[in-house]
PDB file of N, CA and C in Angstrom:
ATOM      1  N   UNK A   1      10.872  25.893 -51.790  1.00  0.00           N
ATOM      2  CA  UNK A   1      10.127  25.039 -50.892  1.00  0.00           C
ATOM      3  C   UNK A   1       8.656  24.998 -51.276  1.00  0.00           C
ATOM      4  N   UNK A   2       8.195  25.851 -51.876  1.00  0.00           N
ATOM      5  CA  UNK A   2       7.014  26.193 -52.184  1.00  0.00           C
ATOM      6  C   UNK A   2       6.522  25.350 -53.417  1.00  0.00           C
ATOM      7  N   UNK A   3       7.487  24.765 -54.006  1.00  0.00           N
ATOM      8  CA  UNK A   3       7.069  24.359 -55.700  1.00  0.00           C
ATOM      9  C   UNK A   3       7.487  22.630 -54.998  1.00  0.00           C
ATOM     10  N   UNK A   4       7.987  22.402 -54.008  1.00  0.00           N
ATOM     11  CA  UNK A   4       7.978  20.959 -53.370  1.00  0.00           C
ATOM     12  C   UNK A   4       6.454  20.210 -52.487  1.00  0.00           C
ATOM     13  N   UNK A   5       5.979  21.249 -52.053  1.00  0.00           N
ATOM     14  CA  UNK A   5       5.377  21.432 -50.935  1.00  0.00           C
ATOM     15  C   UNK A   5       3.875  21.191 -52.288  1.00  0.00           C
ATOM     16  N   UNK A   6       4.089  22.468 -53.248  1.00  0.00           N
ATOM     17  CA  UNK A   6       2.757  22.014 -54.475  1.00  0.00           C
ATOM     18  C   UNK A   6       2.899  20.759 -55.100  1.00  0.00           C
ATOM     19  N   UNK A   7       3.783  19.868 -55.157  1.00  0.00           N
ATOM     20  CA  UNK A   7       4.221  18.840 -55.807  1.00  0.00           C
ATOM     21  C   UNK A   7       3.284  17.736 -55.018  1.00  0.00           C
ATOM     22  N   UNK A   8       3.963  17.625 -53.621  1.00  0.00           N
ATOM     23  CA  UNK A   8       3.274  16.925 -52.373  1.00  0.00           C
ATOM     24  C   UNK A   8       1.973  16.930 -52.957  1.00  0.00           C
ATOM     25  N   UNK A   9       1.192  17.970 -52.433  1.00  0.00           N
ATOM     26  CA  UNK A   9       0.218  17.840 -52.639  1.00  0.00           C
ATOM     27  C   UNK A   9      -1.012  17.715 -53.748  1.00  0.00           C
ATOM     28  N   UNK A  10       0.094  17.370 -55.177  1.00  0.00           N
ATOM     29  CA  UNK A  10      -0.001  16.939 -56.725  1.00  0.00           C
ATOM     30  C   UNK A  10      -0.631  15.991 -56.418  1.00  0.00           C
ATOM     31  N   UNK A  11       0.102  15.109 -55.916  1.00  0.00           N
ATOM     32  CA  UNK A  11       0.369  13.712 -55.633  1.00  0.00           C
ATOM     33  C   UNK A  11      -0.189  12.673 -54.151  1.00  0.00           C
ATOM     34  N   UNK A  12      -0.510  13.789 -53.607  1.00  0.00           N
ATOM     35  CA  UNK A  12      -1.410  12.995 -52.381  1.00  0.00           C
ATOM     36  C   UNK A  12      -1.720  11.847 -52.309  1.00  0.00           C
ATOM     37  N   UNK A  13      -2.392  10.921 -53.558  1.00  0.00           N
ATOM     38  CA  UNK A  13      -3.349  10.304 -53.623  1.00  0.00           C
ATOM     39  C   UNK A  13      -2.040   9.141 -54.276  1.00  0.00           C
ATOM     40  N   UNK A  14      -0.898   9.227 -54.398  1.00  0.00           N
ATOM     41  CA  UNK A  14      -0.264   7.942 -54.362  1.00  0.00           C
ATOM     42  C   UNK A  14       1.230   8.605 -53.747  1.00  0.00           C
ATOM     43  N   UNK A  15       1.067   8.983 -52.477  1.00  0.00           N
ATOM     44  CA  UNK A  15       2.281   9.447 -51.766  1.00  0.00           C
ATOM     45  C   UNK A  15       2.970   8.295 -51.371  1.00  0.00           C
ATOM     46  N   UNK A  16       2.207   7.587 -50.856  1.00  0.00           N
ATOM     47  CA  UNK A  16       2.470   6.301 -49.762  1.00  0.00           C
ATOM     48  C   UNK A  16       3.444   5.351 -50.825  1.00  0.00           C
ATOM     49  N   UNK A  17       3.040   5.277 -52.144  1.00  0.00           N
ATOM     50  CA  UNK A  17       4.015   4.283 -52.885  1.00  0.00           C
ATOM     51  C   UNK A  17       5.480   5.241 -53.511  1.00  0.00           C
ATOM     52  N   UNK A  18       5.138   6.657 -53.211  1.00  0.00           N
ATOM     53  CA  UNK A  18       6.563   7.859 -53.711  1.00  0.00           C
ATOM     54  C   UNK A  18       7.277   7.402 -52.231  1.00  0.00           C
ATOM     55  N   UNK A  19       6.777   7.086 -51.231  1.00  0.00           N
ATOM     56  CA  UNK A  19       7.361   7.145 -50.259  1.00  0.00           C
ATOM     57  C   UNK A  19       8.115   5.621 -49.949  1.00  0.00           C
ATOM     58  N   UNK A  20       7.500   4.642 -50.348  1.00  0.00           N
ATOM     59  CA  UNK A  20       7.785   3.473 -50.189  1.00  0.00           C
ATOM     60  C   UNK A  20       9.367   3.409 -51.493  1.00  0.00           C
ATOM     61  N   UNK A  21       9.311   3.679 -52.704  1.00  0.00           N
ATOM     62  CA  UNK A  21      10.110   3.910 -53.082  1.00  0.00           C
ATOM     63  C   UNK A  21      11.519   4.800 -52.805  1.00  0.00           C
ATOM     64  N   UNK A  22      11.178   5.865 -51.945  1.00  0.00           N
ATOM     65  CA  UNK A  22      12.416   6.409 -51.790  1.00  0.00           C
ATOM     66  C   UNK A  22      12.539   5.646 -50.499  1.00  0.00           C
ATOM     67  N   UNK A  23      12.260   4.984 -49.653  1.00  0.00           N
ATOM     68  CA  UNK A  23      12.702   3.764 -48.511  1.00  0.00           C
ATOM     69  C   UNK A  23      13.651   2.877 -49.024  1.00  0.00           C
ATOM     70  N   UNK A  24      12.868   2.112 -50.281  1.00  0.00           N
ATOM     71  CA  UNK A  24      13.740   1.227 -50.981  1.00  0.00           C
ATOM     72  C   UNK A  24      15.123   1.018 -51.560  1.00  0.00           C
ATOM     73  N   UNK A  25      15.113   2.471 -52.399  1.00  0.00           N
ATOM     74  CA  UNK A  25      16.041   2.728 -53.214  1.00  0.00           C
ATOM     75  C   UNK A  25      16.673   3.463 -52.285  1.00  0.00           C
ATOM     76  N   UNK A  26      18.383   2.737 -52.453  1.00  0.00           N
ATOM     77  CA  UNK A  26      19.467   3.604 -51.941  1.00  0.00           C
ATOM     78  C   UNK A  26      19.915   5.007 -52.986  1.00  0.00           C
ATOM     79  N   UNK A  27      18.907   5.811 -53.654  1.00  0.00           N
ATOM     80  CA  UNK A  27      19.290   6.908 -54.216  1.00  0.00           C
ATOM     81  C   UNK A  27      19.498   8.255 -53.023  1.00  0.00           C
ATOM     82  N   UNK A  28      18.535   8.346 -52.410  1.00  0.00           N
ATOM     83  CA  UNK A  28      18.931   9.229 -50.829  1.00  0.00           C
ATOM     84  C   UNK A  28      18.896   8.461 -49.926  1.00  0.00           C
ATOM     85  N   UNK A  29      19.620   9.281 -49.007  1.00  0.00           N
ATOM     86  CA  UNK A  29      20.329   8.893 -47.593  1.00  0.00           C
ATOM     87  C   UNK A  29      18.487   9.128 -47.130  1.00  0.00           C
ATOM     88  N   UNK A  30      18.704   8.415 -45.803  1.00  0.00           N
ATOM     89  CA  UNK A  30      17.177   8.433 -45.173  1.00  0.00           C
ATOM     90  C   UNK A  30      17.291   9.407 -44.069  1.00  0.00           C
ATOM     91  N   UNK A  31      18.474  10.262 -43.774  1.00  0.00           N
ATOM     92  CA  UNK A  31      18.067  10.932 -42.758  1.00  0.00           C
ATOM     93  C   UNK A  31      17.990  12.596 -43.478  1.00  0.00           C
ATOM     94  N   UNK A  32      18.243  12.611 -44.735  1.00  0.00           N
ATOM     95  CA  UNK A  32      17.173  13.366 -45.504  1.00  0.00           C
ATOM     96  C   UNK A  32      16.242  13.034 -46.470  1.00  0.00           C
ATOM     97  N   UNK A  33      15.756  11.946 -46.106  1.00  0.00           N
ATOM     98  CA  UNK A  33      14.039  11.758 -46.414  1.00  0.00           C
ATOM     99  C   UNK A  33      13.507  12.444 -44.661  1.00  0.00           C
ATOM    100  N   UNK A  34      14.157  12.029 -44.050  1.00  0.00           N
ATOM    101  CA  UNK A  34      13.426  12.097 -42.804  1.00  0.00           C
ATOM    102  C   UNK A  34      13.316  13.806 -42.210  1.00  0.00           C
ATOM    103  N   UNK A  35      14.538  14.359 -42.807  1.00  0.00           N
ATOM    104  CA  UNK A  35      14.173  16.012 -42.021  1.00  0.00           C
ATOM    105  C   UNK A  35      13.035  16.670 -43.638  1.00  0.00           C
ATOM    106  N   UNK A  36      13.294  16.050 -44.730  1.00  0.00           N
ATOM    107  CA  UNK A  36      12.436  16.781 -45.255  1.00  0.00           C
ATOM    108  C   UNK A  36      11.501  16.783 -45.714  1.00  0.00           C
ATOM    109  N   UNK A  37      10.620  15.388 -45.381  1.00  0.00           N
ATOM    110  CA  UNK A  37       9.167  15.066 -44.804  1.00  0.00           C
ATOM    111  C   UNK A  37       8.117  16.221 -44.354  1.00  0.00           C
ATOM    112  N   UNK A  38       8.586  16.047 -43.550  1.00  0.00           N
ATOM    113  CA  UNK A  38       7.830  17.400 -42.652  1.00  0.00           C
ATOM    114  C   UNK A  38       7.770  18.534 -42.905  1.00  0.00           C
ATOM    115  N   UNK A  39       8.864  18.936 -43.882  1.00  0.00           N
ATOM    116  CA  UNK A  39       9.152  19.928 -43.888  1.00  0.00           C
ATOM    117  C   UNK A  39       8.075  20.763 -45.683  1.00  0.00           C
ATOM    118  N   UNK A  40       7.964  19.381 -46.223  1.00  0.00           N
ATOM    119  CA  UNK A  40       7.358  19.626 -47.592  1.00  0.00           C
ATOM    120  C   UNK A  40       5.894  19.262 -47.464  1.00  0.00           C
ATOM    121  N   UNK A  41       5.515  18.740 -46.224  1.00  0.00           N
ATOM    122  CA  UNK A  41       4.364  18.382 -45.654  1.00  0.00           C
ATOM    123  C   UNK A  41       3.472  17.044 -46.265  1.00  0.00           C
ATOM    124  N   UNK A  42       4.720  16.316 -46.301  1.00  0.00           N
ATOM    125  CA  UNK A  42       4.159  14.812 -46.092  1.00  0.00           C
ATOM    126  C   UNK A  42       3.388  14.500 -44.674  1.00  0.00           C
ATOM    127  N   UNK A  43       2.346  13.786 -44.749  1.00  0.00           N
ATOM    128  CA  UNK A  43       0.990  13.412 -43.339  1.00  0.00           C
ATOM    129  C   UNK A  43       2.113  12.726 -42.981  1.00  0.00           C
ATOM    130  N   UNK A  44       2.130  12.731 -41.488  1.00  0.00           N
ATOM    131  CA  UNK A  44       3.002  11.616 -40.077  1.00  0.00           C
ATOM    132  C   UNK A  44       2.581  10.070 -40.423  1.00  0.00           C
ATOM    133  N   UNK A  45       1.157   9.816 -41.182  1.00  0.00           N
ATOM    134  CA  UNK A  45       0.797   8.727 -40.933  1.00  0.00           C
ATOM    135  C   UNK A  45       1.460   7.762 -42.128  1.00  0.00           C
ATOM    136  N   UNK A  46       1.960   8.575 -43.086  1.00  0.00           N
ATOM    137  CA  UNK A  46       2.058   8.215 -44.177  1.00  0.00           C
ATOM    138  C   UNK A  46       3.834   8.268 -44.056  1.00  0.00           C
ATOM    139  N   UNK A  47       3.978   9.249 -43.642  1.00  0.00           N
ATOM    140  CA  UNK A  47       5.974   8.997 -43.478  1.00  0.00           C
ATOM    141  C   UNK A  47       6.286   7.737 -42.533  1.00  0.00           C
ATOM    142  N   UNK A  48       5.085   7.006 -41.457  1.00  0.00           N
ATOM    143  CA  UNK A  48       5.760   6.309 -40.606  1.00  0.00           C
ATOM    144  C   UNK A  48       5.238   5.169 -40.941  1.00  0.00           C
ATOM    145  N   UNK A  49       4.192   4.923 -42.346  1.00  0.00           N
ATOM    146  CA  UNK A  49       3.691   3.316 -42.796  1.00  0.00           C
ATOM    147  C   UNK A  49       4.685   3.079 -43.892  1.00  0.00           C
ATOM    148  N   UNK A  50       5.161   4.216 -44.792  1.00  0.00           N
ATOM    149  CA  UNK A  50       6.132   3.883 -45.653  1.00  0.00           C
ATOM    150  C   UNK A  50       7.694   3.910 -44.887  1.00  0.00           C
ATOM    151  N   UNK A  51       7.821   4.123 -43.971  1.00  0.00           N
ATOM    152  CA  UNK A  51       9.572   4.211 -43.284  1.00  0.00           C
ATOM    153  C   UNK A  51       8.987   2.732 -42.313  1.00  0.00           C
ATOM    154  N   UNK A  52       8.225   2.190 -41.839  1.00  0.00           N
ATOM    155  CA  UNK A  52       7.866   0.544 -41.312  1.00  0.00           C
ATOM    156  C   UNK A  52       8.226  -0.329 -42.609  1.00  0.00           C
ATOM    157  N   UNK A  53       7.391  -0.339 -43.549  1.00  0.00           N
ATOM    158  CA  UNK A  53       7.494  -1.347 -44.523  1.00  0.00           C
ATOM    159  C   UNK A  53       8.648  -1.215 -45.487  1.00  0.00           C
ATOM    160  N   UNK A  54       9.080   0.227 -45.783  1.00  0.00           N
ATOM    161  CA  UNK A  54      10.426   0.380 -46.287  1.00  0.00           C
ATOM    162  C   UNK A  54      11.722   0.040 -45.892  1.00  0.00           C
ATOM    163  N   UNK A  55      11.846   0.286 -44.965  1.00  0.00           N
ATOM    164  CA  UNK A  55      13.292   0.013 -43.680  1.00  0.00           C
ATOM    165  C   UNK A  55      13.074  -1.863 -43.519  1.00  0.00           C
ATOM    166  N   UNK A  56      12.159  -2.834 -44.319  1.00  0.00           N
ATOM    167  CA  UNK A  56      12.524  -3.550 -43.487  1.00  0.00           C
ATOM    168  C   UNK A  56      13.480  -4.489 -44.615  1.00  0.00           C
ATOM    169  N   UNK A  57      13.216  -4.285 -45.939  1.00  0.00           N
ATOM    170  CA  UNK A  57      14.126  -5.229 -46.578  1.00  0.00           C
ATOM    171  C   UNK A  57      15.202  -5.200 -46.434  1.00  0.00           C
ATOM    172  N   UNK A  58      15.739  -3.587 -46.299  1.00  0.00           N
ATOM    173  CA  UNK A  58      17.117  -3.267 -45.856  1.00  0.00           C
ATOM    174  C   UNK A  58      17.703  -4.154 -44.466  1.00  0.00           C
ATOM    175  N   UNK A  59      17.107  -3.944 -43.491  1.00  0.00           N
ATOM    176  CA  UNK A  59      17.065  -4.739 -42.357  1.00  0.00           C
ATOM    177  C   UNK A  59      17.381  -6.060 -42.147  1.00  0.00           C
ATOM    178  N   UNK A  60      16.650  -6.804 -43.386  1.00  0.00           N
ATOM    179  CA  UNK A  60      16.020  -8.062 -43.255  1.00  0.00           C
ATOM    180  C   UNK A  60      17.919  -8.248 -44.209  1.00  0.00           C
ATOM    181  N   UNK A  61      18.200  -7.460 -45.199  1.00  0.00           N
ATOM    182  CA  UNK A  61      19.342  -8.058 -45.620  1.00  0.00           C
ATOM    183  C   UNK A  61      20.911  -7.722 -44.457  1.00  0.00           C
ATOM    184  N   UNK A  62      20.837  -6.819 -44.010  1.00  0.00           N
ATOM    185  CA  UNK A  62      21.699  -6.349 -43.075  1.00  0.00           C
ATOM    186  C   UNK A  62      21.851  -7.440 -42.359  1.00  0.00           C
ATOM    187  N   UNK A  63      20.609  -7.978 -41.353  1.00  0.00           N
ATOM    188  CA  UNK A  63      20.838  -9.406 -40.604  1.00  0.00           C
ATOM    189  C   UNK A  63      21.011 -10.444 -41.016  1.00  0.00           C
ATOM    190  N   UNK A  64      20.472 -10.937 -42.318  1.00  0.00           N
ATOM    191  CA  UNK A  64      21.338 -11.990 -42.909  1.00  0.00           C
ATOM    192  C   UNK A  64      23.006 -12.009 -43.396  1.00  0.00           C
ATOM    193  N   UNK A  65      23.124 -10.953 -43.476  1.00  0.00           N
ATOM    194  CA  UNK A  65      24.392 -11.050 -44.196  1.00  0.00           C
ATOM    195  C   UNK A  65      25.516 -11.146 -43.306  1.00  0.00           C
ATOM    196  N   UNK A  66      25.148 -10.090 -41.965  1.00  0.00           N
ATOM    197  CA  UNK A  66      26.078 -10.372 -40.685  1.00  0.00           C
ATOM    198  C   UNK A  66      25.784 -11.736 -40.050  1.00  0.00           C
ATOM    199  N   UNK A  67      24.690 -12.910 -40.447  1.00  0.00           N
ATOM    200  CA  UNK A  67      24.741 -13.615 -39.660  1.00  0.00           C
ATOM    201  C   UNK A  67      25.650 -14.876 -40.538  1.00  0.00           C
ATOM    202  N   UNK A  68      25.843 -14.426 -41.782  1.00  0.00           N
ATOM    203  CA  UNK A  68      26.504 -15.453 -42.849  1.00  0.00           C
ATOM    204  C   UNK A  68      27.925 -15.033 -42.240  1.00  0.00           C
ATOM    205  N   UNK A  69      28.465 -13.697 -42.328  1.00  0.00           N
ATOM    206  CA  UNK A  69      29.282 -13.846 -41.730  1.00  0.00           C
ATOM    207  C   UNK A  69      30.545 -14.150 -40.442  1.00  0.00           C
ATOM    208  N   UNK A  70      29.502 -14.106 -39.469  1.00  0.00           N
ATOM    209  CA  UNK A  70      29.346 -14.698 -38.063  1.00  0.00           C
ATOM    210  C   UNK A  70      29.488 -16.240 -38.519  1.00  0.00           C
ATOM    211  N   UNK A  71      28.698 -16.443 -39.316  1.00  0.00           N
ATOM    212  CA  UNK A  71      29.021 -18.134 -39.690  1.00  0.00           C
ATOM    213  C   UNK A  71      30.166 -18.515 -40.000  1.00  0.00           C
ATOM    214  N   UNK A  72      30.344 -18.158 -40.876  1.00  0.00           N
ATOM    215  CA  UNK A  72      31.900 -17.852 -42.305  1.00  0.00           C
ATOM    216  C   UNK A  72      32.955 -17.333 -41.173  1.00  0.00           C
ATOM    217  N   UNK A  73      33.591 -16.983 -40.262  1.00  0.00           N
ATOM    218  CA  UNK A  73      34.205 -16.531 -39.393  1.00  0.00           C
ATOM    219  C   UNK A  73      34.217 -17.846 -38.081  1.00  0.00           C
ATOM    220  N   UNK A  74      33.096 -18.241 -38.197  1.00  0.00           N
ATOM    221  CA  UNK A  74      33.021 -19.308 -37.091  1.00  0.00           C
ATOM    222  C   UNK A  74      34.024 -20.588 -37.952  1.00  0.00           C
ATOM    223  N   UNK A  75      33.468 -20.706 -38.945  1.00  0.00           N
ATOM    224  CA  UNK A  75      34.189 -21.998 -39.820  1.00  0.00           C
ATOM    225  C   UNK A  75      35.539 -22.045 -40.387  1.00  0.00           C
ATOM    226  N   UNK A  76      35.829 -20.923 -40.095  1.00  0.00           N
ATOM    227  CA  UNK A  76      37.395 -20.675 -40.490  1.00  0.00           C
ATOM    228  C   UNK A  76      38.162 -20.612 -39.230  1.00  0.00           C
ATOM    229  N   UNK A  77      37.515 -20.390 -38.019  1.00  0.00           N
ATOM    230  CA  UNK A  77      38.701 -20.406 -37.071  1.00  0.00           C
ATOM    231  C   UNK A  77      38.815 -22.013 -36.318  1.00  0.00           C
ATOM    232  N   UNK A  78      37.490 -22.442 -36.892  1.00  0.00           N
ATOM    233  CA  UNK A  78      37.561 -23.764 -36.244  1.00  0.00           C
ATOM    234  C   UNK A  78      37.644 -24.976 -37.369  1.00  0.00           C
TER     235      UNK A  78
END
């Protein structure tokens, strides 16, 4: 934990785009980005501007895609 935690703070000074990247990329699950944030001592301000702007492309495709299919489902039964 100790050689994570020195890493963090390697890197301070472009956390916000390490962070925006692991938002993006489906390489980890986000609910361990999220317990181990804190724990390696990423700033609150910086885990919750990169998990806003990260979470939203995901989002933004999630609702399109259920709404294509809501469509696509509408046009086939009628």
């Amino acid at each position: 934990m100790l050689f994570t935690s020195f890493q963090v703070a390697k890197r301070r000074k472009k956390l916000l785009n390490y962070m925006l990247f692991l938002r993006v990329t489906p390489t980890l699950p986000n609910t361990f980005i999220n317990f181990a944030s804190p724990i390696v001592g990423v700033p609150y301000h910086i885990f919750f501007l990169a998990t806003a702007i990260g979470l939203i492309p995901a989002a933004y495709v999630t609702v399109r895609v259920q709404y294509f299919l809501i469509y696509m489902s509408k046009e086939l039964l009628y």
